[in-house]
N, C-alpha and C. Protein backbone atom coordinates (compact mmCIF):
# COMPACT_ATOMS: atom_id res chain seq x y z
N UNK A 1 101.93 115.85 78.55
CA UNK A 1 102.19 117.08 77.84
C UNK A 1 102.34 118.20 78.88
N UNK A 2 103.55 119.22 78.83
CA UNK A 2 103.43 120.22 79.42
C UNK A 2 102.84 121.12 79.55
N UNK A 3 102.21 122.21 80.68
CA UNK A 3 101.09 122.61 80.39
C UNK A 3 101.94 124.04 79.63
N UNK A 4 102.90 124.30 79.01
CA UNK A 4 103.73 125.33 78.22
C UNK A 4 104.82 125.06 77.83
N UNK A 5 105.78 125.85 76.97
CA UNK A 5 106.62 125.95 76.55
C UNK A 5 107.91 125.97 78.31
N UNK A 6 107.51 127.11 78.80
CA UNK A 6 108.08 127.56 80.24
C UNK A 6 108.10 126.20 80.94
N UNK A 7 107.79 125.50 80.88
CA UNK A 7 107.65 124.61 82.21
C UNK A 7 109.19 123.96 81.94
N UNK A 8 109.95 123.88 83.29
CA UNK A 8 111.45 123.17 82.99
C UNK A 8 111.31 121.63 82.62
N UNK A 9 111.68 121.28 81.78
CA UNK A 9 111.29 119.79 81.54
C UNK A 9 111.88 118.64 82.61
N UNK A 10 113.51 119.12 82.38
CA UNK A 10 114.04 118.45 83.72
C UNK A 10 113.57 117.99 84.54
N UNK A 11 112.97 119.37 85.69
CA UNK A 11 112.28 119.17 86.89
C UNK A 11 110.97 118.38 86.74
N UNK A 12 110.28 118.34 85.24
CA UNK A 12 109.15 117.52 85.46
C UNK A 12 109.61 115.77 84.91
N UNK A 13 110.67 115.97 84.42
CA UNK A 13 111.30 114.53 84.18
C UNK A 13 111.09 113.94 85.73
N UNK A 14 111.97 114.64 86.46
CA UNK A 14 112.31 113.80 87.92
C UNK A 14 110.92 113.74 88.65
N UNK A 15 109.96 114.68 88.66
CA UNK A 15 108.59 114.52 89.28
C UNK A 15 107.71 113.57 88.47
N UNK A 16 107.92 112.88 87.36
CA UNK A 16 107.26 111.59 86.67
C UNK A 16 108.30 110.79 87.37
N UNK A 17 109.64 110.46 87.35
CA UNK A 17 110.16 109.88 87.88
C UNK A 17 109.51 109.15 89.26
N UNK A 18 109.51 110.19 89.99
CA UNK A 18 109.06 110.36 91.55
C UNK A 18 108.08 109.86 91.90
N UNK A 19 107.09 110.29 90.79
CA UNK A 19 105.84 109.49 90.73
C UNK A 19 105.04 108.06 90.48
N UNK A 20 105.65 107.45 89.82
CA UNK A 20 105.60 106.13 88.63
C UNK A 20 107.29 105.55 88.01
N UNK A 21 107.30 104.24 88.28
CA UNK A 21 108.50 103.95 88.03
C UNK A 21 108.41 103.85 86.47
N UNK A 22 109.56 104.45 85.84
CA UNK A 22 109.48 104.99 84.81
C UNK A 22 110.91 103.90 84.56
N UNK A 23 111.00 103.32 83.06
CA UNK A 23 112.21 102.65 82.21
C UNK A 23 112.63 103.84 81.16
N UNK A 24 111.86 104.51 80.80
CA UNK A 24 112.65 105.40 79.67
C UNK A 24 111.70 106.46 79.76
N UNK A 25 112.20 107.90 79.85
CA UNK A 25 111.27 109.47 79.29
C UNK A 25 111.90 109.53 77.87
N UNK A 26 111.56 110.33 76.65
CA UNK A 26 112.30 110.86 75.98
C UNK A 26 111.30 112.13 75.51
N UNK A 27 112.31 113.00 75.01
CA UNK A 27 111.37 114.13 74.39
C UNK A 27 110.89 114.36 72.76
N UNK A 28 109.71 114.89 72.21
CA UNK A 28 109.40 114.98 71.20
C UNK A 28 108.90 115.70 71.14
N UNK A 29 109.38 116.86 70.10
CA UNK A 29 109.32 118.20 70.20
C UNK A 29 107.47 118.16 68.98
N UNK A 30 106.75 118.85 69.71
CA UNK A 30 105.34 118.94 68.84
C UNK A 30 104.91 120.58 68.05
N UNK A 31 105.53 121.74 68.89
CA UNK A 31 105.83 122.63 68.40
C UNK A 31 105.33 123.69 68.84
N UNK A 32 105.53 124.72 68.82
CA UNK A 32 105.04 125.97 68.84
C UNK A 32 105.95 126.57 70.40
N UNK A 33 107.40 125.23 70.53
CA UNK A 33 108.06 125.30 71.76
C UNK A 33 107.27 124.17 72.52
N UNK A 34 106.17 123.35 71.94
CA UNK A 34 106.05 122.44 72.96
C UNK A 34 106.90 121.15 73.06
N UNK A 35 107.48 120.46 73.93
CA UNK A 35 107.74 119.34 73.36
C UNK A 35 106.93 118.43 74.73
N UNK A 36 106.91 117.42 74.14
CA UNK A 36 105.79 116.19 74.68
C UNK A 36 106.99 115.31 75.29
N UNK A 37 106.69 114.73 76.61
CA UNK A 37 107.51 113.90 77.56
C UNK A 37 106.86 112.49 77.29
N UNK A 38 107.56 111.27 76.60
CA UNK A 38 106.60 110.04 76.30
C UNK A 38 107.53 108.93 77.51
N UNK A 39 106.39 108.68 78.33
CA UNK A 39 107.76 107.51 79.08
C UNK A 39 107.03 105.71 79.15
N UNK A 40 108.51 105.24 79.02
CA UNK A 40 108.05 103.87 79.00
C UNK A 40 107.85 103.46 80.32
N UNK A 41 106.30 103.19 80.67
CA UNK A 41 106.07 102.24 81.83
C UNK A 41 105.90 101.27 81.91
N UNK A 42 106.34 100.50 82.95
CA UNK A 42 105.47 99.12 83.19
C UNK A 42 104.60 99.02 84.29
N UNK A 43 103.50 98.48 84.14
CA UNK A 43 103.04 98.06 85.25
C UNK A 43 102.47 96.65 85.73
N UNK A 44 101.73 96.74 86.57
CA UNK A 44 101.46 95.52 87.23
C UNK A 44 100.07 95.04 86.20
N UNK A 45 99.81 93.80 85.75
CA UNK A 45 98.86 92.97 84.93
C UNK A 45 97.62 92.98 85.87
N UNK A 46 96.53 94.36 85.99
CA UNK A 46 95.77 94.32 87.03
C UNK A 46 94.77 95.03 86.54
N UNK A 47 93.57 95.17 86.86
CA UNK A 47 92.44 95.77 86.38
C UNK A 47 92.77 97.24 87.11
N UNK A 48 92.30 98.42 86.17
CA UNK A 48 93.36 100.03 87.03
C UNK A 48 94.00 100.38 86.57
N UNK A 49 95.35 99.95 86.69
CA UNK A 49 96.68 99.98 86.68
C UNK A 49 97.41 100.81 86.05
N UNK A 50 96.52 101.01 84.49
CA UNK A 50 97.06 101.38 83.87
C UNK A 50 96.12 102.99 84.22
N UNK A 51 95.31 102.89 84.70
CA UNK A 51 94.54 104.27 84.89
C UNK A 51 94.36 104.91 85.57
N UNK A 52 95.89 103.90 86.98
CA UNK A 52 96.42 104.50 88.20
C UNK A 52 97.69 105.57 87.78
N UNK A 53 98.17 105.26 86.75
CA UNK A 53 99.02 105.61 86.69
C UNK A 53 99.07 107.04 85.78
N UNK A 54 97.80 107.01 84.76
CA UNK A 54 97.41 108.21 84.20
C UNK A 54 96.84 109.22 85.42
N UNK A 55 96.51 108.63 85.88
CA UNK A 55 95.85 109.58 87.14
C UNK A 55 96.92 110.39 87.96
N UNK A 56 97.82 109.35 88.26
CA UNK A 56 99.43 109.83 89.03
C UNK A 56 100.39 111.63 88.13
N UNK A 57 100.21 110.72 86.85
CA UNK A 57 101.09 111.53 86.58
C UNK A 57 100.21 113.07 85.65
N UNK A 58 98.83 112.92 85.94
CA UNK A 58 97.91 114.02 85.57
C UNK A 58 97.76 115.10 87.19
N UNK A 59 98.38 114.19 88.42
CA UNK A 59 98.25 114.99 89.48
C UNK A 59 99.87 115.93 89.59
N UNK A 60 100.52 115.39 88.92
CA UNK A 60 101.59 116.28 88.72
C UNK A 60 101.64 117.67 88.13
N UNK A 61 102.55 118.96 89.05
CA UNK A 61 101.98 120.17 88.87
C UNK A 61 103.26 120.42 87.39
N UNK A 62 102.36 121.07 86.50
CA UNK A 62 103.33 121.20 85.30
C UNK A 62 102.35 120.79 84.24
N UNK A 63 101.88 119.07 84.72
CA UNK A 63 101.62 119.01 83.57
C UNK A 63 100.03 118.85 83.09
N UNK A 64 99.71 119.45 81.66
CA UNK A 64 98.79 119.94 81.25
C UNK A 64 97.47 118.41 80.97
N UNK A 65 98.58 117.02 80.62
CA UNK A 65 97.52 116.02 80.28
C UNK A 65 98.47 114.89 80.21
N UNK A 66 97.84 113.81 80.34
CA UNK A 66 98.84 112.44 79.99
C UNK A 66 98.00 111.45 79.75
N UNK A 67 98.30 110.99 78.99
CA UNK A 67 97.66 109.64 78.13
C UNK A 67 98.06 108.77 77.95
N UNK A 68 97.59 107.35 77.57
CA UNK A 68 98.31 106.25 77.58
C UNK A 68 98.16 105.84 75.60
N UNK A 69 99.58 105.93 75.04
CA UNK A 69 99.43 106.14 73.82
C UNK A 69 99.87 104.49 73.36
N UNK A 70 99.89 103.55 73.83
CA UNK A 70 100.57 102.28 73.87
C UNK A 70 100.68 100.98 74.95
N UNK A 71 99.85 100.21 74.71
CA UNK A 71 99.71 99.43 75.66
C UNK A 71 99.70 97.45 74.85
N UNK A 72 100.75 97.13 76.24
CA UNK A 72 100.55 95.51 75.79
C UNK A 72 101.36 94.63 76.82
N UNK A 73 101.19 93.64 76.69
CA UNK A 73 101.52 92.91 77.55
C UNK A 73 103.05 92.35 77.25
N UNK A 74 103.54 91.98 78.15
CA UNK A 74 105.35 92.14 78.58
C UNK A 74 105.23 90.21 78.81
C-alpha cells in the first residue's frame, strides 16, 4: 500500500520491480485516492521466503505496508 494518494505509482511499480522478481503488479483502487499495488510473486519453496520478501518490499521508500494476501504452492 502506498504510503498516499501523492506517491507516483509508476516509480514505485519499477522499485517493487527492482526489488523482488515480480510476474504481475496490478492496481486496485481502495479509495479516498488510494489505490493498492497487488503483485504476483513467486518464490523459492523455503522456510523465510515468503517473509523475505515482505520485508524487501516494506524497505521500499513510498511504501506505507505490504502483506502477503495469498499464498500456495506452484
Amino acid at each position: 500500500m502506498p504510503e498516499s494518494p501523492d506517491v507516483d505509482r509508476e516509480a514505485l511499480k519499477a522499485a517493487v520491480k527492482a526489488a523482488v522478481q515480480v510476474d504481475d503488479i496490478r492496481e486496485e483502487p481502495i479509495g479516498f485516492g488510494l489505490v493498492a499495488l497487488k503483485a504476483a510473486i513467486v518464490v523459492p519453496d523455503k522456510a523465510g521466503a515468503p517473509d523475505e520478501v515482505e520485508a524487501a518490499l516494506q524497505q521500499i521508500e513510498g511504501v506505507a505496508s505490504a502483506e502477503i494476501i495469498e499464498s500456495t504452492l506452484v
